[in-house]
C-alpha atoms as a PDB file:
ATOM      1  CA  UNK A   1    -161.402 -47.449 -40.672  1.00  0.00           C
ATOM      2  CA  UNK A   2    -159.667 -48.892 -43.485  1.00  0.00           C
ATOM      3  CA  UNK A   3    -162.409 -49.951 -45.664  1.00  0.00           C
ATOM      4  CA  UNK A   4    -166.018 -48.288 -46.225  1.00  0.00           C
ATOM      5  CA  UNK A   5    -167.743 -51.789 -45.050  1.00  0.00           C
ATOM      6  CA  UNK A   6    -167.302 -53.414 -48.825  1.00  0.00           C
ATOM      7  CA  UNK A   7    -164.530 -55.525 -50.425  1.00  0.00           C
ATOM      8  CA  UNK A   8    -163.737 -54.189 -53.115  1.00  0.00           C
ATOM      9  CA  UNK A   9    -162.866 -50.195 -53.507  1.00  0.00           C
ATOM     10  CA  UNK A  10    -161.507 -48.920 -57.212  1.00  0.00           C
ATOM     11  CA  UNK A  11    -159.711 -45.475 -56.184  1.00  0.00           C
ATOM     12  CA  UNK A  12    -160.965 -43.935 -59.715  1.00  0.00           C
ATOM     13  CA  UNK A  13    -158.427 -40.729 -59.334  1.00  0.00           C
ATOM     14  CA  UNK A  14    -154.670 -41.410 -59.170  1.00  0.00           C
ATOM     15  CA  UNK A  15    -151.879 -39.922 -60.312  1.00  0.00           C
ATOM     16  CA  UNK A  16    -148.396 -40.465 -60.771  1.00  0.00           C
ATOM     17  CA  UNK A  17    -146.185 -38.328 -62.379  1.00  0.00           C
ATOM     18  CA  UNK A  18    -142.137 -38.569 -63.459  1.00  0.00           C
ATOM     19  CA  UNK A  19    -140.028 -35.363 -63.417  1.00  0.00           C
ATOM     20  CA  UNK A  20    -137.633 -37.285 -65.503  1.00  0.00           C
ATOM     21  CA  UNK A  21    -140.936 -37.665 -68.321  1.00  0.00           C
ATOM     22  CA  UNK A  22    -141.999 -33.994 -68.149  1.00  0.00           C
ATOM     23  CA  UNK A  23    -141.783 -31.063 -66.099  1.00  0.00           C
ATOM     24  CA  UNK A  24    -145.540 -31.024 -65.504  1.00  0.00           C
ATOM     25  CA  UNK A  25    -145.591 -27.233 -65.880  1.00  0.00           C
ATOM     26  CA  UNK A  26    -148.206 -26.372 -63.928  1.00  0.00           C
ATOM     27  CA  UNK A  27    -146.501 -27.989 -60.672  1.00  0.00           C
ATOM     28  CA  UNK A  28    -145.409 -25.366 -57.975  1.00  0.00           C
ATOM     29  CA  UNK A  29    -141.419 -25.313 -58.381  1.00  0.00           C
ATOM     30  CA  UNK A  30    -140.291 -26.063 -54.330  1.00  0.00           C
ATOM     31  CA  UNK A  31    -143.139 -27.491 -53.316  1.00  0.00           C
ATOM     32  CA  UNK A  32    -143.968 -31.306 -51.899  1.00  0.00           C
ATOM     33  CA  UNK A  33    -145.716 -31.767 -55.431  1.00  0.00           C
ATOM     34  CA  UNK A  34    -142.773 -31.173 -57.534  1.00  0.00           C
ATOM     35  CA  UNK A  35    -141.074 -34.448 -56.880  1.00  0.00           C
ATOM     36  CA  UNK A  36    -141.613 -38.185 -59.229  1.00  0.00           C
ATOM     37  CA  UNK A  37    -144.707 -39.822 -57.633  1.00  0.00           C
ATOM     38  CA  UNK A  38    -144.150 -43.798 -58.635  1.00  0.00           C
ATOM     39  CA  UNK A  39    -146.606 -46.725 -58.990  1.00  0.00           C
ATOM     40  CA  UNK A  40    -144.735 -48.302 -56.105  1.00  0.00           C
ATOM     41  CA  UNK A  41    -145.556 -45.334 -54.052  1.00  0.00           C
ATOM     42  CA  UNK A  42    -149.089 -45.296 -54.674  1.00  0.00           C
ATOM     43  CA  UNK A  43    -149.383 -48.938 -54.235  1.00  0.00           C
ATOM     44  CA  UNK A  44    -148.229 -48.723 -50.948  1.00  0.00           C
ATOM     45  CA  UNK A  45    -150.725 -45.888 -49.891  1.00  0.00           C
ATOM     46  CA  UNK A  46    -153.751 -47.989 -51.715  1.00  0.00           C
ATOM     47  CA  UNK A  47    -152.472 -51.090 -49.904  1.00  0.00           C
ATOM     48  CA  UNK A  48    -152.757 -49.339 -46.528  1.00  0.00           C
ATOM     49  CA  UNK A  49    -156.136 -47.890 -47.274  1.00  0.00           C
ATOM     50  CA  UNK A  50    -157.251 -51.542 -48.371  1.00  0.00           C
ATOM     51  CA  UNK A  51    -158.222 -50.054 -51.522  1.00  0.00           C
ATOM     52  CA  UNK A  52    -158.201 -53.033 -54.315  1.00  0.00           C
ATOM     53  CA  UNK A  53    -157.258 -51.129 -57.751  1.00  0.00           C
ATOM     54  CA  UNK A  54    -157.049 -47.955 -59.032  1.00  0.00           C
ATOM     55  CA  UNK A  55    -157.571 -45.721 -62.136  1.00  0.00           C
ATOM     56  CA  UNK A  56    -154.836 -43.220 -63.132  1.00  0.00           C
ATOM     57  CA  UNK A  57    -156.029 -40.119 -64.790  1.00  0.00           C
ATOM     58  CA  UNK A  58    -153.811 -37.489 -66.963  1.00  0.00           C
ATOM     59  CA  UNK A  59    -151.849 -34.446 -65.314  1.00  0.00           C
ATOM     60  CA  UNK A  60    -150.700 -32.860 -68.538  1.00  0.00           C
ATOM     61  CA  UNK A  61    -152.671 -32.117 -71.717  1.00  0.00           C
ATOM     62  CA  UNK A  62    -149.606 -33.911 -73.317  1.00  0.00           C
ATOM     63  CA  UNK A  63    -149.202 -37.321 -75.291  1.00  0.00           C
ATOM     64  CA  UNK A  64    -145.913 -38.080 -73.479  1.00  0.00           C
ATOM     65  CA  UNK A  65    -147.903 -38.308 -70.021  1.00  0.00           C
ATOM     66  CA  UNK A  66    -150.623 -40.577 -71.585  1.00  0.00           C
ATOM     67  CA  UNK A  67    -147.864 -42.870 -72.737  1.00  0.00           C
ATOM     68  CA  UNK A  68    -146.166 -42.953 -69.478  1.00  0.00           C
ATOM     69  CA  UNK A  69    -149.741 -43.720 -67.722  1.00  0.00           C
ATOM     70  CA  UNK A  70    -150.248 -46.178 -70.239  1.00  0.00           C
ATOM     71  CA  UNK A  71    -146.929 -47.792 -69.452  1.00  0.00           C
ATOM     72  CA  UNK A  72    -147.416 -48.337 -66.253  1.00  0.00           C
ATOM     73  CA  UNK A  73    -150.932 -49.736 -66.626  1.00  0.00           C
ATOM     74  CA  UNK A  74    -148.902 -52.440 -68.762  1.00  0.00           C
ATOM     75  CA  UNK A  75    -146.561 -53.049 -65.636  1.00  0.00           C
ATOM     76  CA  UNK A  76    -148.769 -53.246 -62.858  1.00  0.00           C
ATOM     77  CA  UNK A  77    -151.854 -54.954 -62.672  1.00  0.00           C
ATOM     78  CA  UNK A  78    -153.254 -52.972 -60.051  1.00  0.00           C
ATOM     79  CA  UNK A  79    -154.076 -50.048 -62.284  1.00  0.00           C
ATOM     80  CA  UNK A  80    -157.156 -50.938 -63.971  1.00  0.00           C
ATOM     81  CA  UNK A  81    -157.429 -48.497 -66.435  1.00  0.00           C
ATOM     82  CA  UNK A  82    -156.319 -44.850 -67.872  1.00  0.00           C
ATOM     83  CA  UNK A  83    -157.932 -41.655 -68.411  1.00  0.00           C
ATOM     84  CA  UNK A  84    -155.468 -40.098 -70.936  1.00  0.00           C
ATOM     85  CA  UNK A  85    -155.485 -37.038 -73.342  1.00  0.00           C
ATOM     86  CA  UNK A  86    -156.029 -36.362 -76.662  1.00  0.00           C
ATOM     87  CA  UNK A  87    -156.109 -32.721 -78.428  1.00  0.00           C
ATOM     88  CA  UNK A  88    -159.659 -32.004 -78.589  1.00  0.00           C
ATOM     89  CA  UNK A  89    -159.553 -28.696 -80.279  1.00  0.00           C
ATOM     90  CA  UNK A  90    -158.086 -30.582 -83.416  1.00  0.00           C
ATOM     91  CA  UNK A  91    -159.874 -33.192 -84.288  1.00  0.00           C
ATOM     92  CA  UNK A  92    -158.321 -34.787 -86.823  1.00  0.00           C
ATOM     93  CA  UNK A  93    -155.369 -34.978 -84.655  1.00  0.00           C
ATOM     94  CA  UNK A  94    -157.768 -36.302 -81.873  1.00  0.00           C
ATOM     95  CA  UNK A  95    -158.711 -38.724 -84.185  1.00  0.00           C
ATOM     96  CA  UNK A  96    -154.866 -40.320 -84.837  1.00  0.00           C
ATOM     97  CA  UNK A  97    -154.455 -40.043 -80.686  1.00  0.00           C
ATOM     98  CA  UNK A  98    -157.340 -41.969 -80.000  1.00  0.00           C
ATOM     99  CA  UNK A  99    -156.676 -44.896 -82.903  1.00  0.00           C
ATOM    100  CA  UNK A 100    -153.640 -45.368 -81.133  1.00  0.00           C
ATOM    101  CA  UNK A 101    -154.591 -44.864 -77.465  1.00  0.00           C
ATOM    102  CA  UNK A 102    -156.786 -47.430 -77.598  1.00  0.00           C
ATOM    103  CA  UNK A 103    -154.864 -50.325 -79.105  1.00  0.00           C
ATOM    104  CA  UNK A 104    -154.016 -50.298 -75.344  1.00  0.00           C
ATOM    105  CA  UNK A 105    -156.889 -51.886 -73.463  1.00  0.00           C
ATOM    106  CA  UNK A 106    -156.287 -49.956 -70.077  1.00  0.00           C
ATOM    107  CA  UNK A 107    -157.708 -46.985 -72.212  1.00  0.00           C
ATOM    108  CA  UNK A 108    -161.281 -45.702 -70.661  1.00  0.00           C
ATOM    109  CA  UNK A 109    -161.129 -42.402 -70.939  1.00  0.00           C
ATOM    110  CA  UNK A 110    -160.227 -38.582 -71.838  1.00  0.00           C
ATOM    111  CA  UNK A 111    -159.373 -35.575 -69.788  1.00  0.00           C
ATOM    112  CA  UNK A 112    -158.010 -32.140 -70.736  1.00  0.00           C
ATOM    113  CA  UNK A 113    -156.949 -29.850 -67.844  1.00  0.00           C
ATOM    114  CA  UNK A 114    -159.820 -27.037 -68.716  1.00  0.00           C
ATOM    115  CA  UNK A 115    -159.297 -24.984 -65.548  1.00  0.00           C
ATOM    116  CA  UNK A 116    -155.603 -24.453 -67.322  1.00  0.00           C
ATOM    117  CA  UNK A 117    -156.954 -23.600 -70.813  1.00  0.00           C
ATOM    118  CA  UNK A 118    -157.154 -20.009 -71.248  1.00  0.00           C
ATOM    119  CA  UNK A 119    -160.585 -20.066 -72.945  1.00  0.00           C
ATOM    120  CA  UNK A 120    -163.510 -19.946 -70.938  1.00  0.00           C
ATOM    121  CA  UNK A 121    -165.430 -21.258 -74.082  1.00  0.00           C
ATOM    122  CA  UNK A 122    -163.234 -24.388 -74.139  1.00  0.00           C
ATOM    123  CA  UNK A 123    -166.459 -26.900 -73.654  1.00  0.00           C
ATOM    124  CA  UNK A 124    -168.562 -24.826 -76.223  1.00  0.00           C
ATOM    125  CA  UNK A 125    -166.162 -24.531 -79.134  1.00  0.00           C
ATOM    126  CA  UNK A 126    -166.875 -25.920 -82.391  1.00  0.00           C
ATOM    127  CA  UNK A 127    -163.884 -28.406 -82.924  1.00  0.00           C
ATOM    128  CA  UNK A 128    -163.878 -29.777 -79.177  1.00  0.00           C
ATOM    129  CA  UNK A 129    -167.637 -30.917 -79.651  1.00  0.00           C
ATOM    130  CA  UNK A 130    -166.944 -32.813 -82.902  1.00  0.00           C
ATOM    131  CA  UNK A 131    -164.158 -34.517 -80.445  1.00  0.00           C
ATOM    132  CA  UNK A 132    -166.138 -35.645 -78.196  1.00  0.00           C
ATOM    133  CA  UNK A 133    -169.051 -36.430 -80.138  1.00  0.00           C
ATOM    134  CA  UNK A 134    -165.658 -39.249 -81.413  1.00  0.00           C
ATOM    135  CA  UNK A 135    -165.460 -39.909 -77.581  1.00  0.00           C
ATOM    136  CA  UNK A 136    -169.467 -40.841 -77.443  1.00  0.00           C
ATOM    137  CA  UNK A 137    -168.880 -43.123 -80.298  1.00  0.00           C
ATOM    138  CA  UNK A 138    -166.147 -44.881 -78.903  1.00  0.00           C
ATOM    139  CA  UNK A 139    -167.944 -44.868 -75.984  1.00  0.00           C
ATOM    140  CA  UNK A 140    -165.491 -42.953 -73.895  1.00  0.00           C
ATOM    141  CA  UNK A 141    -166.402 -40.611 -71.213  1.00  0.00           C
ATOM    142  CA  UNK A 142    -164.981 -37.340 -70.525  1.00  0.00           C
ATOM    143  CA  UNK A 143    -163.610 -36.431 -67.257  1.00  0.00           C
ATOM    144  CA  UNK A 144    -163.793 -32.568 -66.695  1.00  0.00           C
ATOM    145  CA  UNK A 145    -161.468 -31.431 -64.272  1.00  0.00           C
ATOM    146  CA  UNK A 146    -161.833 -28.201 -61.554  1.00  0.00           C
ATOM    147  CA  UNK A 147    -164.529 -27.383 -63.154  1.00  0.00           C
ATOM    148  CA  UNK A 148    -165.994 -24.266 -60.688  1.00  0.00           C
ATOM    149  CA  UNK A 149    -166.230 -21.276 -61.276  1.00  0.00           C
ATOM    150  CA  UNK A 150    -165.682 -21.272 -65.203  1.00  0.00           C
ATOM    151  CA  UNK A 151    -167.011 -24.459 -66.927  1.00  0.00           C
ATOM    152  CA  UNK A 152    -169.286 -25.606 -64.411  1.00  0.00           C
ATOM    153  CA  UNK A 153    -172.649 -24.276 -66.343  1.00  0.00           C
ATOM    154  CA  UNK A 154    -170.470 -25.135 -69.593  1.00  0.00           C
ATOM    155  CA  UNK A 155    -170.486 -28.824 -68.561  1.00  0.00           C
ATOM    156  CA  UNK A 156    -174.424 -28.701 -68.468  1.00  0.00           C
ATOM    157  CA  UNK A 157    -174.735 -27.250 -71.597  1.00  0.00           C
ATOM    158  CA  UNK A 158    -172.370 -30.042 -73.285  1.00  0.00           C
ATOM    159  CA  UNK A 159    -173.978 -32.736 -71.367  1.00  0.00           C
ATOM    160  CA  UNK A 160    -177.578 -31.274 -73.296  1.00  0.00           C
ATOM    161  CA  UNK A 161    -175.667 -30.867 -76.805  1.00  0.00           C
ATOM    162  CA  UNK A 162    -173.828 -34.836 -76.476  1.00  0.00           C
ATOM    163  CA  UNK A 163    -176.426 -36.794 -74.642  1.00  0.00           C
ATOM    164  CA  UNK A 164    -174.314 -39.844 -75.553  1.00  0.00           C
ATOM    165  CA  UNK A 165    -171.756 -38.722 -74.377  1.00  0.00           C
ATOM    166  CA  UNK A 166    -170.731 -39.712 -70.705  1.00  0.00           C
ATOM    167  CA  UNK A 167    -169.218 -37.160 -68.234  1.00  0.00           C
ATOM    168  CA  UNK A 168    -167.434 -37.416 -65.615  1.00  0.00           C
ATOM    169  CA  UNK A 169    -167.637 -34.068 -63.111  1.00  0.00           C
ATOM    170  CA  UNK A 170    -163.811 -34.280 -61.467  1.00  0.00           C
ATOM    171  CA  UNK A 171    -163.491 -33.304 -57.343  1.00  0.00           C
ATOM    172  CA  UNK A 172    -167.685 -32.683 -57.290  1.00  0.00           C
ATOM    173  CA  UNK A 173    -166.620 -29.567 -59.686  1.00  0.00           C
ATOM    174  CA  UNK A 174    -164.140 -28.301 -56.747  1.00  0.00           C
ATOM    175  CA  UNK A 175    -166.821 -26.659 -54.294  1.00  0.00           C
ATOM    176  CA  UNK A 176    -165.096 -23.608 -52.387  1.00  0.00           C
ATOM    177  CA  UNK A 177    -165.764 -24.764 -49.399  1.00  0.00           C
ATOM    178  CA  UNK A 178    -165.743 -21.843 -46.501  1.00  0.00           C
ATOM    179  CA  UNK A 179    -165.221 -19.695 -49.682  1.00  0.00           C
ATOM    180  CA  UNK A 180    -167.868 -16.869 -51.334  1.00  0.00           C
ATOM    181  CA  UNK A 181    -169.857 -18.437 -54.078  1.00  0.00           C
ATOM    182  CA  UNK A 182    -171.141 -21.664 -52.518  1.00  0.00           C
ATOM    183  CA  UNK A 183    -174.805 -21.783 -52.774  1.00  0.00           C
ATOM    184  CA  UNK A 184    -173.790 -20.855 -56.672  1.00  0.00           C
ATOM    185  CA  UNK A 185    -171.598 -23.738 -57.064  1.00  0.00           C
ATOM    186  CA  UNK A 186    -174.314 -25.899 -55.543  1.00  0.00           C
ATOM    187  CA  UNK A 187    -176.708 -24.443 -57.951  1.00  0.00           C
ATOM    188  CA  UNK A 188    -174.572 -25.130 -61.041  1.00  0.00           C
ATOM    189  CA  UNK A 189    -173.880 -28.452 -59.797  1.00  0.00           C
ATOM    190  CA  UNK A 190    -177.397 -29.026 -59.566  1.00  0.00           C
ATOM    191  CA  UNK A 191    -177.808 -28.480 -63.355  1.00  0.00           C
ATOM    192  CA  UNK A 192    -174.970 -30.558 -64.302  1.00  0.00           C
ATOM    193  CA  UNK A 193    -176.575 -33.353 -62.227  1.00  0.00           C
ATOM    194  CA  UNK A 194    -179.864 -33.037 -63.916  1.00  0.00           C
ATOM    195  CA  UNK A 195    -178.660 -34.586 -67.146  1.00  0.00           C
ATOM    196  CA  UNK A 196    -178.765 -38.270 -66.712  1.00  0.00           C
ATOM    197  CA  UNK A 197    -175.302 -38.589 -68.994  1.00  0.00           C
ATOM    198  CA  UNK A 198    -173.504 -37.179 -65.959  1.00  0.00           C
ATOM    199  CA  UNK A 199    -171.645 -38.773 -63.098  1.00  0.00           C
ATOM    200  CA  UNK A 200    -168.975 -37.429 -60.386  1.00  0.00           C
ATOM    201  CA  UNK A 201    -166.281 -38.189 -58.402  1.00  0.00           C
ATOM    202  CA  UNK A 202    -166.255 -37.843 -54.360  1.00  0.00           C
ATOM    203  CA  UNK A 203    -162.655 -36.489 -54.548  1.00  0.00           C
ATOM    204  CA  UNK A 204    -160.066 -33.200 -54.621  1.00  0.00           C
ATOM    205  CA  UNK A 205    -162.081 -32.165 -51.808  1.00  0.00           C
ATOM    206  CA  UNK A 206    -159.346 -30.501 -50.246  1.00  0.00           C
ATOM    207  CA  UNK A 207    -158.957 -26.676 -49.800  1.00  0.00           C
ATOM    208  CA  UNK A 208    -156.309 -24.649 -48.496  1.00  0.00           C
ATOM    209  CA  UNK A 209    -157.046 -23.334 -45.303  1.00  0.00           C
ATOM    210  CA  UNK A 210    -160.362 -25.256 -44.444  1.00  0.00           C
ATOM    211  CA  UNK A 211    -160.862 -28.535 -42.375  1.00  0.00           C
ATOM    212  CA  UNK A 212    -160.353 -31.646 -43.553  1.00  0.00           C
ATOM    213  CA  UNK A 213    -162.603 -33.380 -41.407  1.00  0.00           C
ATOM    214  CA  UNK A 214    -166.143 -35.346 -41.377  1.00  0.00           C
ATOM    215  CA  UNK A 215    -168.036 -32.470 -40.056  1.00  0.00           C
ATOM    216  CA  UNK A 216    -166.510 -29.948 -42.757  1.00  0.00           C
ATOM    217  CA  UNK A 217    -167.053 -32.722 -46.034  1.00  0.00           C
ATOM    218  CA  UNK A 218    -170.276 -33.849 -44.691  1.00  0.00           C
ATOM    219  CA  UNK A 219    -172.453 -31.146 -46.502  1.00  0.00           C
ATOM    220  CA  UNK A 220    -170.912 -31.410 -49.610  1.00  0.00           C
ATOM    221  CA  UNK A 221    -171.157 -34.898 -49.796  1.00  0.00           C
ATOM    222  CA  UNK A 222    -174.561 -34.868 -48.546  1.00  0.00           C
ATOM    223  CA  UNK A 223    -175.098 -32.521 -51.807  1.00  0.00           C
ATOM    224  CA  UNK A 224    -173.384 -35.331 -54.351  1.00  0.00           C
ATOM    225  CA  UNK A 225    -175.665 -37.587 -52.721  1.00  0.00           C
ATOM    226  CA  UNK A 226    -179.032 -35.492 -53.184  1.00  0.00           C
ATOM    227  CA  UNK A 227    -178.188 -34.111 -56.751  1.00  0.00           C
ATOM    228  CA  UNK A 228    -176.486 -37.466 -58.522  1.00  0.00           C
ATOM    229  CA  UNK A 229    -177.345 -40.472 -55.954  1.00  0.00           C
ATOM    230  CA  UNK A 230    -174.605 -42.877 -55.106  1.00  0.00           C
ATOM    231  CA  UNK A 231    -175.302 -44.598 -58.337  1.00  0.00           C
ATOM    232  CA  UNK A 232    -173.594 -41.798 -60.327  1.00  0.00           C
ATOM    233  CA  UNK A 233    -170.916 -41.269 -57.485  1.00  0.00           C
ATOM    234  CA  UNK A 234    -167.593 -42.682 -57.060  1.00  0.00           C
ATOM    235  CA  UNK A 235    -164.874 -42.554 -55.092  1.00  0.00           C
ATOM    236  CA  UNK A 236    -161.637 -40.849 -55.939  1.00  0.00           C
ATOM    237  CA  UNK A 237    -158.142 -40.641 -53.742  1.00  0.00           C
ATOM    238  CA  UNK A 238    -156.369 -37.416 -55.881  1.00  0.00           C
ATOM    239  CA  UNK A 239    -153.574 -39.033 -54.371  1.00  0.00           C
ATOM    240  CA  UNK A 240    -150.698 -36.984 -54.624  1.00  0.00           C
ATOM    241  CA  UNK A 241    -152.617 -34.069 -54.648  1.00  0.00           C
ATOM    242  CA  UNK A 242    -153.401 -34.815 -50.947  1.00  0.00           C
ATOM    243  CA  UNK A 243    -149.894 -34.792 -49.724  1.00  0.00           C
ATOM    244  CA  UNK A 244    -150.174 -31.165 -48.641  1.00  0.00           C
ATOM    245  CA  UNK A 245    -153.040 -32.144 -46.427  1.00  0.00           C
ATOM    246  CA  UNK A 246    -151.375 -35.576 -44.940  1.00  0.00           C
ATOM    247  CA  UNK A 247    -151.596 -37.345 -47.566  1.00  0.00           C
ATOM    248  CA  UNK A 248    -153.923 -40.288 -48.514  1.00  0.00           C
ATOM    249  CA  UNK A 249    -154.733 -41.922 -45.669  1.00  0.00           C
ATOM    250  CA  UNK A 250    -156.420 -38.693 -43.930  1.00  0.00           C
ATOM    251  CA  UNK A 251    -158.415 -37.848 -46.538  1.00  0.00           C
ATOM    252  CA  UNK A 252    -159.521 -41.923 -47.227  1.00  0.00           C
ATOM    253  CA  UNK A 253    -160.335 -41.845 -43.649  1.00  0.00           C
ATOM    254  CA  UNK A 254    -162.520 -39.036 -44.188  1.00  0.00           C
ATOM    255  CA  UNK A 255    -164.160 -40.034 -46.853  1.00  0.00           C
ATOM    256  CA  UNK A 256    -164.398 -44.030 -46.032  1.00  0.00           C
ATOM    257  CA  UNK A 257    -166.153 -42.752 -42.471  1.00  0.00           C
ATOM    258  CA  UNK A 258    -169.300 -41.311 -44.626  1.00  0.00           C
ATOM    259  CA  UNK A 259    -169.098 -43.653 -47.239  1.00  0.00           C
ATOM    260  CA  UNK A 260    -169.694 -46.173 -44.415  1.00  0.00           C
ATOM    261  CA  UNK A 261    -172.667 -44.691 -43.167  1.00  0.00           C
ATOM    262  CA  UNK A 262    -174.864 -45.441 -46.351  1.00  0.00           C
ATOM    263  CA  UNK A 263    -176.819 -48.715 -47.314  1.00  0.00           C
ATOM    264  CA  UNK A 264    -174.239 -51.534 -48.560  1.00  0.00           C
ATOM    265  CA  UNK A 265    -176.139 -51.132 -52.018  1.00  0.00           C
ATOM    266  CA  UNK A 266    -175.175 -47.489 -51.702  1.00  0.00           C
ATOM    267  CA  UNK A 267    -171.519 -47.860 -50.660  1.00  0.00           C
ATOM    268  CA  UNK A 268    -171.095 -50.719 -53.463  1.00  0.00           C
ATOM    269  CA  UNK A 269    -172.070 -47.900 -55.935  1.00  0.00           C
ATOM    270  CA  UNK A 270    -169.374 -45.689 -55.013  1.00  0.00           C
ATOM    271  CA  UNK A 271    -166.492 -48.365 -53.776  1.00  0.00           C
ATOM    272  CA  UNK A 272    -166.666 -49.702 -57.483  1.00  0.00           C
ATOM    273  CA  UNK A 273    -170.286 -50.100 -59.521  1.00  0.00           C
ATOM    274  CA  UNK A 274    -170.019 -46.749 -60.957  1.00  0.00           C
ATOM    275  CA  UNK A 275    -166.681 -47.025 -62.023  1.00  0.00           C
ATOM    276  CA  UNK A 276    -167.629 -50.679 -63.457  1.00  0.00           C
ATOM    277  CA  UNK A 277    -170.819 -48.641 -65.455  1.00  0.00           C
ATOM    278  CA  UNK A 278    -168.545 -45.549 -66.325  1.00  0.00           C
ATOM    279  CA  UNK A 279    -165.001 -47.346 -66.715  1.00  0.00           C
ATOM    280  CA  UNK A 280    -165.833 -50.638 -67.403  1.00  0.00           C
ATOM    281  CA  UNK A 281    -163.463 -51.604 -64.922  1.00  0.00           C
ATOM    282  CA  UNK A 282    -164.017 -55.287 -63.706  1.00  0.00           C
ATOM    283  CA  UNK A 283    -166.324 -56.039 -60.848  1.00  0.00           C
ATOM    284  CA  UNK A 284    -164.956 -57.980 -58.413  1.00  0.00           C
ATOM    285  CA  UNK A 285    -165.925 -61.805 -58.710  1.00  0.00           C
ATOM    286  CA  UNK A 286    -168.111 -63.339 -56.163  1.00  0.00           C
END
């Protein structure tokens, strides 16, 4: 299956990184990660998948990876837009990122890597709200990566404090699947979900160890799908992030196999309207 039964799919979760821009820190020295992932790469993979245009979001909490992502939203027109980064616990400095982030119009949103931040109160602290209360009125949303186990109920709460704002739950909040704690990330989830300023991405659904496979993602996507609707889902590749698990056309398969088995309304949602409503990322014309 290469498409989910529509004609149009916006992959709303790429990456690319270049060694030669950063050493991306986090990235496990040795591994099939630690290598420069180009836009000719992923264009390939998305080309395979017949997935139209894609979305690249940040993998540093730096401005020099923002720039680069920015960059190559200027060379290709394929990428559609950028989630980038500002410095959210500062926001004055927030406030000089953003003036100049978005003289770029692939600009349409911020991310900070939270499940790297040392402080569990990251969401909650004083000088990160005032930021994105400057996201709400830019009307930005905030993408909040890996967010289980530590800033899952921290995402509810912010989504109650900044009902303007918009927020955008990364990888479903990275359910351990076949791990303990479950039914508690499904509860948490379930909060976040409640506030209607909250959306999620059907992506990163990949876990060391565990099955890749319909039958394994089928009850966590049948949770997405009870808690937000498809409405407030979208799809997401994590593409390179799959390449330990095959890569993006396995997990696409997956993915585009119970996609496909909704309404065409349904599917629509999550091939591209939510990332139109979130994003603002152009629908395709008809």
């Amino acid at each position: 299956m290469t498409s989910p039964a529509v004609d149009h799919v916006v992959d709303t979760h790429l990456h690319l990184w270049d060694l030669t821009v950063s050493e991306y820190a986090w990235l496990p020295k040795g591994s099939e990660l630690h290598a420069t992932f180009t836009a000719d790469s992923a264009r390939a993979e998305l080309t395979e998948a017949g997935v139209s245009t894609a979305i690249l979001v940040q993998a540093e909490d730096s401005e020099a990876d923002t720039e680069f992502m920015l960059a190559q939203a200027s060379a290709h027109d394929w990428i559609t837009g950028v989630v980038g980064w500002v410095r959210l616990d500062d926001p004055g400095t927030a406030t000089r990122q953003l003036d100049r982030w978005q003289e770029h119009p692939a600009l349409r949103g911020i991310r900070h890597l939270v499940h790297d931040d040392p402080r569990d109160d990251f969401l909650a602290l004083p000088a990160v709200r005032r930021s994105l209360g400057l996201l709400a009125e830019r009307g930005l949303p905030f993408d909040v990566p890996d967010a289980w186990p530590r800033h899952l109920a921290g995402v509810a709460e912010l989504a109650a404090a900044l009902p303007e704002l918009t927020i955008v739950v990364d990888h479903l909040g990275k359910p351990p699947r076949g791990r303990p704690g479950y039914d508690a990330w499904r509860a948490a989830l379930r909060e976040v979900a409640a506030r209607p300023n909250t959306v999620a991405k059907v992506s990163g659904l990949q876990v060391a160890g565990e099955p890749l496979t319909v039958a394994a993602l089928r009850p966590v996507v049948d949770t997405a799908l009870e808690l937000f609707g498809p409405s407030r889902l979208m799809y997401g590749g994590d593409w390179p992030m799959t390449v330990p698990f095959g890569g993006y056309q396995p997990t696409w398969r997956v993915l585009a196999e119970l996609i496909g088995e909704l309404s065409p309304d349904e599917r629509a949602s999550i091939a591209h309207g939510t990332a139109s409503a979130v994003y603002g990322v152009p629908e395709p014309v008809r």
